[in-house]
PDB file of N, CA and C in Angstrom:
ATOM      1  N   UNK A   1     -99.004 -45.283-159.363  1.00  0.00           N
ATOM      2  CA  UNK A   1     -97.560 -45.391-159.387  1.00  0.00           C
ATOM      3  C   UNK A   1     -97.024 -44.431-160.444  1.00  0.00           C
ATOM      4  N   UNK A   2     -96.192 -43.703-159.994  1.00  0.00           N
ATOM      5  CA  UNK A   2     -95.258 -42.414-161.161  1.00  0.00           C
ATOM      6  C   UNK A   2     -94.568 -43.066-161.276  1.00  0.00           C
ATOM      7  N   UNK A   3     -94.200 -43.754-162.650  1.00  0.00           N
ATOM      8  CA  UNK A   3     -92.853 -44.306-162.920  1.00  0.00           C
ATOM      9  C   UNK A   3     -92.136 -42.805-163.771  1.00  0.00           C
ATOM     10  N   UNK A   4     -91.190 -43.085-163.396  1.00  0.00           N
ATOM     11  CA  UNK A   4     -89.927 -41.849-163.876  1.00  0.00           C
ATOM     12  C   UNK A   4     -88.628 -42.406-165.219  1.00  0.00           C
ATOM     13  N   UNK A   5     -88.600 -43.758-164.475  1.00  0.00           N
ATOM     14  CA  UNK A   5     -87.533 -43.956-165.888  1.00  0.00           C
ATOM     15  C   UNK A   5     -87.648 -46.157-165.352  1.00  0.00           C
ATOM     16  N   UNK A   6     -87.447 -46.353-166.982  1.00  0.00           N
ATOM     17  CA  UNK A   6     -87.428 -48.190-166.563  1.00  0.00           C
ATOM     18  C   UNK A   6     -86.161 -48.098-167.763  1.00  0.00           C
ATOM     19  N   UNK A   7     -84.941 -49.355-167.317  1.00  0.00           N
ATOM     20  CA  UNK A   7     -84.331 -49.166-167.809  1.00  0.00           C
ATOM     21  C   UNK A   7     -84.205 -51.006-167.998  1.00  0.00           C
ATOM     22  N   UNK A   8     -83.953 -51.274-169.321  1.00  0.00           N
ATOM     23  CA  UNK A   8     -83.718 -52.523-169.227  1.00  0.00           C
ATOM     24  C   UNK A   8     -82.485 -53.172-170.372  1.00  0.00           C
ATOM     25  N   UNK A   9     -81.888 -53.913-169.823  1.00  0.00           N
ATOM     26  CA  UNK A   9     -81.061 -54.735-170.159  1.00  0.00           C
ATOM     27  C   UNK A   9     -80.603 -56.006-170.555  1.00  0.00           C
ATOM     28  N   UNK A  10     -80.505 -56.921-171.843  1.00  0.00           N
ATOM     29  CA  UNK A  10     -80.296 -57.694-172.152  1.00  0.00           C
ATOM     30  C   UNK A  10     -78.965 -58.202-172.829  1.00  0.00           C
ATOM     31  N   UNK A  11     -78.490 -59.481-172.023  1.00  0.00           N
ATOM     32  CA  UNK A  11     -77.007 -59.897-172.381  1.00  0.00           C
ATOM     33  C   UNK A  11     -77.091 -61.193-172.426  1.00  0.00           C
ATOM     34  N   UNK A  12     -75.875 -61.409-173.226  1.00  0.00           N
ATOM     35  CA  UNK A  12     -75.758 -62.830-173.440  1.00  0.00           C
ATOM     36  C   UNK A  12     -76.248 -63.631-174.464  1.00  0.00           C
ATOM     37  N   UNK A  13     -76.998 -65.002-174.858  1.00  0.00           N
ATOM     38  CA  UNK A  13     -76.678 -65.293-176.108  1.00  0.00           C
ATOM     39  C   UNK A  13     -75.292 -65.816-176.844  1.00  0.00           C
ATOM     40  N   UNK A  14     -75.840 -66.440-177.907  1.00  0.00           N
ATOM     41  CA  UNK A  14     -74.726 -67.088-178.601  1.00  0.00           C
ATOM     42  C   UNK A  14     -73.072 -66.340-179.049  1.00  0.00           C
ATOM     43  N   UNK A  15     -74.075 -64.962-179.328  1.00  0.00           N
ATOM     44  CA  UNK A  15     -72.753 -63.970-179.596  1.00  0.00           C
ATOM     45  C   UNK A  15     -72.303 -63.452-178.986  1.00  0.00           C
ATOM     46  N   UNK A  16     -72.531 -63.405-176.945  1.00  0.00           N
ATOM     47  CA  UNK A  16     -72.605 -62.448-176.119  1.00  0.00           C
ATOM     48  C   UNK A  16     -72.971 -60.556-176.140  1.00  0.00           C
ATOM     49  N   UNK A  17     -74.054 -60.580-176.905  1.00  0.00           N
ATOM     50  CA  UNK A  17     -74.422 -59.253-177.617  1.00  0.00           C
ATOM     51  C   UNK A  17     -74.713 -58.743-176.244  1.00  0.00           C
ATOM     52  N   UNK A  18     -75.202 -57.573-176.137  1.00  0.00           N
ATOM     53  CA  UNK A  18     -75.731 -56.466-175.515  1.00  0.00           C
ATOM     54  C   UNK A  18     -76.833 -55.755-175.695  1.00  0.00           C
ATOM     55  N   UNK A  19     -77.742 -55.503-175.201  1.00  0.00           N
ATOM     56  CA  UNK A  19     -78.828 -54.682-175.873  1.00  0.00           C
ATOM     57  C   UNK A  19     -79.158 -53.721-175.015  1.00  0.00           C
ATOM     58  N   UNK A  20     -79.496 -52.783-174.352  1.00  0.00           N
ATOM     59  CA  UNK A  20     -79.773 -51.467-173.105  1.00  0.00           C
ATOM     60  C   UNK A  20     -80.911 -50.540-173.828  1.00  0.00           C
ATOM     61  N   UNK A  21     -82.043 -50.203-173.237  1.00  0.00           N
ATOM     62  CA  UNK A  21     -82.953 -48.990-173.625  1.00  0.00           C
ATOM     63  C   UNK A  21     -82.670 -48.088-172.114  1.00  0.00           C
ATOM     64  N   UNK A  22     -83.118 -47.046-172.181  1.00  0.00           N
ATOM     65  CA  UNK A  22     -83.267 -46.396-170.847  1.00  0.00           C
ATOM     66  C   UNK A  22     -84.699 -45.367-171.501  1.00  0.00           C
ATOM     67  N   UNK A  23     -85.538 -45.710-171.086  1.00  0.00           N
ATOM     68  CA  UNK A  23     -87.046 -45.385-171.232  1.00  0.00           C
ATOM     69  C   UNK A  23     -87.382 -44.357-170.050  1.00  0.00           C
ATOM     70  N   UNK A  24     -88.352 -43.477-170.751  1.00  0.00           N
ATOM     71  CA  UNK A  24     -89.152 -42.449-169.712  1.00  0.00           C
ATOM     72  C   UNK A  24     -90.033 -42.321-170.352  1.00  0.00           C
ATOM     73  N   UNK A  25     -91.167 -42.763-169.554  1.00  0.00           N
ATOM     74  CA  UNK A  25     -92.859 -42.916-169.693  1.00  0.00           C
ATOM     75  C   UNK A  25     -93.163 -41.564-170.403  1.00  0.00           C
ATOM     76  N   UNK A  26     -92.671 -40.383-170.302  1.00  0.00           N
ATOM     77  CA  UNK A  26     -93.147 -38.923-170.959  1.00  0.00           C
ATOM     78  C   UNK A  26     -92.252 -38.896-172.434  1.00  0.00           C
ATOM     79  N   UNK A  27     -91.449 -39.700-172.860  1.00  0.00           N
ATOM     80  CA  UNK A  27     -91.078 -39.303-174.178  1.00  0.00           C
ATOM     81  C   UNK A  27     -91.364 -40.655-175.249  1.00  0.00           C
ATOM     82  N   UNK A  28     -92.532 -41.427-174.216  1.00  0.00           N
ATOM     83  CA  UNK A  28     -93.152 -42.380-174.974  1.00  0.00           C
ATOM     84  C   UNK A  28     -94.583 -41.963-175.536  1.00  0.00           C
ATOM     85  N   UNK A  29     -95.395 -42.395-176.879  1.00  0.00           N
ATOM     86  CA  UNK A  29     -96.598 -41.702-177.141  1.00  0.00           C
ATOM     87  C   UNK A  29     -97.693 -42.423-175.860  1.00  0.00           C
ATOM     88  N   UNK A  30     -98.481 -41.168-176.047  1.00  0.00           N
ATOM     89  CA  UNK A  30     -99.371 -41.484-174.753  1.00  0.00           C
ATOM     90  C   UNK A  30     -99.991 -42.535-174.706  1.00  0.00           C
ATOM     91  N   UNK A  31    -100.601 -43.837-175.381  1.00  0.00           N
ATOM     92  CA  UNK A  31    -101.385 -44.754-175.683  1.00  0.00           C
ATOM     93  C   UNK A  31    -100.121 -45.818-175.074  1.00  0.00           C
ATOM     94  N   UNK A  32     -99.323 -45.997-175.126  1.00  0.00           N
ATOM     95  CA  UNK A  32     -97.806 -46.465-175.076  1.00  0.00           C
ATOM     96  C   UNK A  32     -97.515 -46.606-173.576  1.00  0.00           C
ATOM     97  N   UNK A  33     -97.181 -45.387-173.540  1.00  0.00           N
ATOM     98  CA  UNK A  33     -96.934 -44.977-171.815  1.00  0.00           C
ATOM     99  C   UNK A  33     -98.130 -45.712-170.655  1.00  0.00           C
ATOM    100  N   UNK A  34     -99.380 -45.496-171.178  1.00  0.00           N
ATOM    101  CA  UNK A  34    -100.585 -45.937-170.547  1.00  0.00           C
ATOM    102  C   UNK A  34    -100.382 -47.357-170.007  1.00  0.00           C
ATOM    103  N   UNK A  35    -100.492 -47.967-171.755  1.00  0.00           N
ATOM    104  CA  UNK A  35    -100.336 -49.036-171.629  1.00  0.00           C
ATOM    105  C   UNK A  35     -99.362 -50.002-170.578  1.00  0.00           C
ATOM    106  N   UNK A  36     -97.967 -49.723-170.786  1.00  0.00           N
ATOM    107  CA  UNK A  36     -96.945 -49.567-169.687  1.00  0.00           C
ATOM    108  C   UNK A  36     -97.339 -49.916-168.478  1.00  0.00           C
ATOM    109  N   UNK A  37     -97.649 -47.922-167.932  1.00  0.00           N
ATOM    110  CA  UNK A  37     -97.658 -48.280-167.027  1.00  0.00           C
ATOM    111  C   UNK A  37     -98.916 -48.981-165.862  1.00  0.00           C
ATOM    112  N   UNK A  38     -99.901 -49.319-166.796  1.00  0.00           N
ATOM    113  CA  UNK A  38    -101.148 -50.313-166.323  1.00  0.00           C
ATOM    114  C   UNK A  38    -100.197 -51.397-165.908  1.00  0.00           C
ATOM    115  N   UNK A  39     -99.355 -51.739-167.056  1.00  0.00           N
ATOM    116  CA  UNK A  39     -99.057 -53.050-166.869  1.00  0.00           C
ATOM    117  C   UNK A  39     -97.999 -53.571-165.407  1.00  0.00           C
ATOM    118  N   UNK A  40     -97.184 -52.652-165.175  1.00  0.00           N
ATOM    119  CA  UNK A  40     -96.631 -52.459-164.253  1.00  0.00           C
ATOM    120  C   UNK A  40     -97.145 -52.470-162.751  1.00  0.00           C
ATOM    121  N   UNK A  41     -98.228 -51.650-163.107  1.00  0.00           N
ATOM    122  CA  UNK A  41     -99.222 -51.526-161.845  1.00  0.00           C
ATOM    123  C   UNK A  41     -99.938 -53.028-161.473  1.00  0.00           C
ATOM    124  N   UNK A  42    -100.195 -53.032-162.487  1.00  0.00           N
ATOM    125  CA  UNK A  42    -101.328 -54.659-162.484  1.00  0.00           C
ATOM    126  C   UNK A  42    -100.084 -55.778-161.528  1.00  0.00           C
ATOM    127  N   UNK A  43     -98.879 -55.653-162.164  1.00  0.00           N
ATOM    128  CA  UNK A  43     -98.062 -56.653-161.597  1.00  0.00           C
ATOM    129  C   UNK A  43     -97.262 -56.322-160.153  1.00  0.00           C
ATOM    130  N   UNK A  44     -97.624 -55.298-159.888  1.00  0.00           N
ATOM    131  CA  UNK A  44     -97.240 -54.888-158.592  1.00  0.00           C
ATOM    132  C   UNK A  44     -95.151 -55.285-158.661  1.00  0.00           C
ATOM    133  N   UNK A  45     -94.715 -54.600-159.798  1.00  0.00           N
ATOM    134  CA  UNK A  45     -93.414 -54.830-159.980  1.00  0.00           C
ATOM    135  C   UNK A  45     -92.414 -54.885-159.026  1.00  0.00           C
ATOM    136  N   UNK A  46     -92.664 -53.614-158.422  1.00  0.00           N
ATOM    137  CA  UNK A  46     -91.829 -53.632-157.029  1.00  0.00           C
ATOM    138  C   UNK A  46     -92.213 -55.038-155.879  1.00  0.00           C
ATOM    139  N   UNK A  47     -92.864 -55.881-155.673  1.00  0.00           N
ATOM    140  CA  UNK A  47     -92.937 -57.079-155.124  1.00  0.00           C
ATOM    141  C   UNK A  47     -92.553 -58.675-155.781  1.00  0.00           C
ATOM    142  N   UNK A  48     -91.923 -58.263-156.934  1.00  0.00           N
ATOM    143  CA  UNK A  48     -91.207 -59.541-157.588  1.00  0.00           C
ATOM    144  C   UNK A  48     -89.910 -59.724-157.123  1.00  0.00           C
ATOM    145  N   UNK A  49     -89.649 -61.152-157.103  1.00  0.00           N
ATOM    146  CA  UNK A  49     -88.018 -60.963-156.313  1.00  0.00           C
ATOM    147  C   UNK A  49     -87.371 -60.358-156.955  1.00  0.00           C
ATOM    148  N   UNK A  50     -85.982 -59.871-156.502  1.00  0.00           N
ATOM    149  CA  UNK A  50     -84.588 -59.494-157.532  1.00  0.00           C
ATOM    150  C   UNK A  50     -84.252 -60.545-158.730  1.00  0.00           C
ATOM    151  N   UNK A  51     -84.335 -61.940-158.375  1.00  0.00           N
ATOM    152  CA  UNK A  51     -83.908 -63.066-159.094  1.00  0.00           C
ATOM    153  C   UNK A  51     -84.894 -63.788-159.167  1.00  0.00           C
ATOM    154  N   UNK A  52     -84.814 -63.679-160.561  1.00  0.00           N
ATOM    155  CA  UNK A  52     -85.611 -64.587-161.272  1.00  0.00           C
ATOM    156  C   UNK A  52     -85.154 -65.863-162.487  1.00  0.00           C
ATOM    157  N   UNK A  53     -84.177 -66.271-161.690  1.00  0.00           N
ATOM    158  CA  UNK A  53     -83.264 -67.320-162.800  1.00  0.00           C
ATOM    159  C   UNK A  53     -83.336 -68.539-162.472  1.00  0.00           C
ATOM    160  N   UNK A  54     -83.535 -69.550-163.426  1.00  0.00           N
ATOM    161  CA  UNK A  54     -83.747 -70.709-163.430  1.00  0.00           C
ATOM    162  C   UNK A  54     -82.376 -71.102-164.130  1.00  0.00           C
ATOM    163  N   UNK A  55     -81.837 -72.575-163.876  1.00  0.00           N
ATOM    164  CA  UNK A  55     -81.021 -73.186-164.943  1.00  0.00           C
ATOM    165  C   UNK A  55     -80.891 -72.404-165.917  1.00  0.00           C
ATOM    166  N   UNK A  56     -79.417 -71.952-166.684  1.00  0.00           N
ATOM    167  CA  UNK A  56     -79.139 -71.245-167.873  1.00  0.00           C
ATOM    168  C   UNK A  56     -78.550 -71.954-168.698  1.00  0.00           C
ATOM    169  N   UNK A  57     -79.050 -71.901-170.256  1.00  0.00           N
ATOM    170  CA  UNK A  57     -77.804 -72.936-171.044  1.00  0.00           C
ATOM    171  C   UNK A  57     -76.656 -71.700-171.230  1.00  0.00           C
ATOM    172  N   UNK A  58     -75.627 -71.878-172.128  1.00  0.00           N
ATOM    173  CA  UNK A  58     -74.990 -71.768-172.525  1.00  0.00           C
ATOM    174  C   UNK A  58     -75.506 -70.034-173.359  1.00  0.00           C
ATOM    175  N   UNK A  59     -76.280 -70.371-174.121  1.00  0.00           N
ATOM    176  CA  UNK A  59     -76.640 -69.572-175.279  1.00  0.00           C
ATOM    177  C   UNK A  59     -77.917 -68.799-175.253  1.00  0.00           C
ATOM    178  N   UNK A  60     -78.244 -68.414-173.562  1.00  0.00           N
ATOM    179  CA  UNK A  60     -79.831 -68.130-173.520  1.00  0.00           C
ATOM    180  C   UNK A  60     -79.032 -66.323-173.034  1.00  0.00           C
ATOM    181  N   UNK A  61     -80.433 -65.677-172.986  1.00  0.00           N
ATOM    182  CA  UNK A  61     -80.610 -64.250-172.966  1.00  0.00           C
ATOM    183  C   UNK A  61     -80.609 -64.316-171.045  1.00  0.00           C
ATOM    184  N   UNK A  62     -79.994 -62.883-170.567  1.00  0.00           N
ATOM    185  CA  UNK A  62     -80.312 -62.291-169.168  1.00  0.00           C
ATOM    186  C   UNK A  62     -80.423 -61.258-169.254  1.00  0.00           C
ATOM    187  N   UNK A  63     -81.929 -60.971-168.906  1.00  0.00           N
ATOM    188  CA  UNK A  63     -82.437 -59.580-168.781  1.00  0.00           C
ATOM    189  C   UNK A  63     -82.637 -58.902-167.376  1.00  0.00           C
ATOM    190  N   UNK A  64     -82.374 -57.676-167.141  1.00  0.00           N
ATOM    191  CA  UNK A  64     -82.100 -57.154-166.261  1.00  0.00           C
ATOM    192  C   UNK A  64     -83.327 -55.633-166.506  1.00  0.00           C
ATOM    193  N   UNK A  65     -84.181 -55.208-165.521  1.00  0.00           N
ATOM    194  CA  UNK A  65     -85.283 -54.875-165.775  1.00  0.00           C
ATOM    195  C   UNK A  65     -85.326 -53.756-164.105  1.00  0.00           C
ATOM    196  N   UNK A  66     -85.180 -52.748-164.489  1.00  0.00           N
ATOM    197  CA  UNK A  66     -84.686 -51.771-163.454  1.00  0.00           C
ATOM    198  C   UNK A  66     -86.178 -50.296-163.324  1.00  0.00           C
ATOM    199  N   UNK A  67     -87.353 -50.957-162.585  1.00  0.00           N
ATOM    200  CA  UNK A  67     -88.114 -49.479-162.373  1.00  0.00           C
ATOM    201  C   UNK A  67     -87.937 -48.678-161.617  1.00  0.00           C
ATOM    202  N   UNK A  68     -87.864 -47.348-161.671  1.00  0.00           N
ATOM    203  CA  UNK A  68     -87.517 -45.934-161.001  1.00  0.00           C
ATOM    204  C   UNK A  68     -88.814 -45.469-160.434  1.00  0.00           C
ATOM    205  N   UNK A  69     -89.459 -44.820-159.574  1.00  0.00           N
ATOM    206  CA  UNK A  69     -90.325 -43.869-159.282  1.00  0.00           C
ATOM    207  C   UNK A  69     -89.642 -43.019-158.487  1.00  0.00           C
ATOM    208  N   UNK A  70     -90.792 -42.531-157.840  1.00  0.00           N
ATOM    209  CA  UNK A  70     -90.264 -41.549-156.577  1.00  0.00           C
ATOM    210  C   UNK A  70     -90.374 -41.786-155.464  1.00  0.00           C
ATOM    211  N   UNK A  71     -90.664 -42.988-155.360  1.00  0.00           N
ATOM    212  CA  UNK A  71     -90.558 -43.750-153.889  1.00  0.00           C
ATOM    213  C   UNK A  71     -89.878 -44.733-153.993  1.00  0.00           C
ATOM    214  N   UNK A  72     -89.228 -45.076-154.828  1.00  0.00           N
ATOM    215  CA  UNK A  72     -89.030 -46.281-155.076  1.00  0.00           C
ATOM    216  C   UNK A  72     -87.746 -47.220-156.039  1.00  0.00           C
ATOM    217  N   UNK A  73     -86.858 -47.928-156.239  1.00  0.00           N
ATOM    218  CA  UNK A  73     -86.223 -48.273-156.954  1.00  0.00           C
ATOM    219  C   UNK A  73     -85.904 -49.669-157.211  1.00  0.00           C
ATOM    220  N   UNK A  74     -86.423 -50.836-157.817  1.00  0.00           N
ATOM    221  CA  UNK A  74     -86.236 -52.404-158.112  1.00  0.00           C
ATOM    222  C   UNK A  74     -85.989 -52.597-158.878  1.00  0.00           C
ATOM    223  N   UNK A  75     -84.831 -53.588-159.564  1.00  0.00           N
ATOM    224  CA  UNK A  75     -84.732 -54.467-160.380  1.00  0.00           C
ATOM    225  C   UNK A  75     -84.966 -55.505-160.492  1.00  0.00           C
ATOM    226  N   UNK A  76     -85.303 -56.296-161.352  1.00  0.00           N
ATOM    227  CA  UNK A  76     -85.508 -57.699-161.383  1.00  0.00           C
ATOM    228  C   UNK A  76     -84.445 -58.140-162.637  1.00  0.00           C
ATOM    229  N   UNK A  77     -84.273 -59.331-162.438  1.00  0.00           N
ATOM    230  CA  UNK A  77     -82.990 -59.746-163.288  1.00  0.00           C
ATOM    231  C   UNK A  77     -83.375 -61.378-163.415  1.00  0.00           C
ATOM    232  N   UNK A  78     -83.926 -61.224-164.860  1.00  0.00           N
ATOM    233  CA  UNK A  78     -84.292 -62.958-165.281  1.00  0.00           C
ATOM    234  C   UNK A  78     -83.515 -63.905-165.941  1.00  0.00           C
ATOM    235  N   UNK A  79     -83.921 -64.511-166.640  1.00  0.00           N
ATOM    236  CA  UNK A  79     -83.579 -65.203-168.150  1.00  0.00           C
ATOM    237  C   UNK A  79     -84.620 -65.563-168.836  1.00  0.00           C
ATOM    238  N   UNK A  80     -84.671 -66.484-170.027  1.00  0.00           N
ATOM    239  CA  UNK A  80     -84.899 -66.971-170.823  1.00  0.00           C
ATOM    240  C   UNK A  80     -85.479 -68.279-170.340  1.00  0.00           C
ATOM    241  N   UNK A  81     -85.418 -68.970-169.943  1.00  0.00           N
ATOM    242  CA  UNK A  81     -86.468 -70.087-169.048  1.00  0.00           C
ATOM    243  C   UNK A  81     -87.253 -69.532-167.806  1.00  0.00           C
ATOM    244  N   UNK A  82     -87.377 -68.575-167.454  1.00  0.00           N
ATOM    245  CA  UNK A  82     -87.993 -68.050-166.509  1.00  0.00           C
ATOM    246  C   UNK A  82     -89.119 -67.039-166.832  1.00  0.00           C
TER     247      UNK A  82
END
């Protein structure tokens, strides 16, 4: 799998903060990147649903988790009990 760019997103919380990276496997150090993208592979990312949310309180985190290749484009979008 060529991943090209993973972009992920976290909102919400007590303060309604924000948090966003936009990552590319080549301007990560190589041990890093590897690591990655094993892990990605191992989980066969692109076959997880879109939604992954269980019951939310009030004050929990939603992360939003977006991989790119060249065949390919999924997000998954969790929380914090899930």
């Amino acid at each position: 799998m060529e991943v090209q760019r993973i972009k992920f997103e976290r909102t919400g919380g007590f303060a309604g903060m924000r948090i966003a990276a936009d990552i590319e496997p080549d301007d990560l150090p190589e041990e890093q990147a590897r690591t990655l993208l094993e892990l990605l592979g191992d989980m066969d990312f692109n076959e997880i649903p879109e939604l992954l949310k269980s019951k939310s309180g009030a004050d929990q985190f939603t992360y939003s988790i977006t991989v790119e290749t060249s065949k390919w484009e999924h997000t998954v979008v969790t929380g914090d009990s899930s």
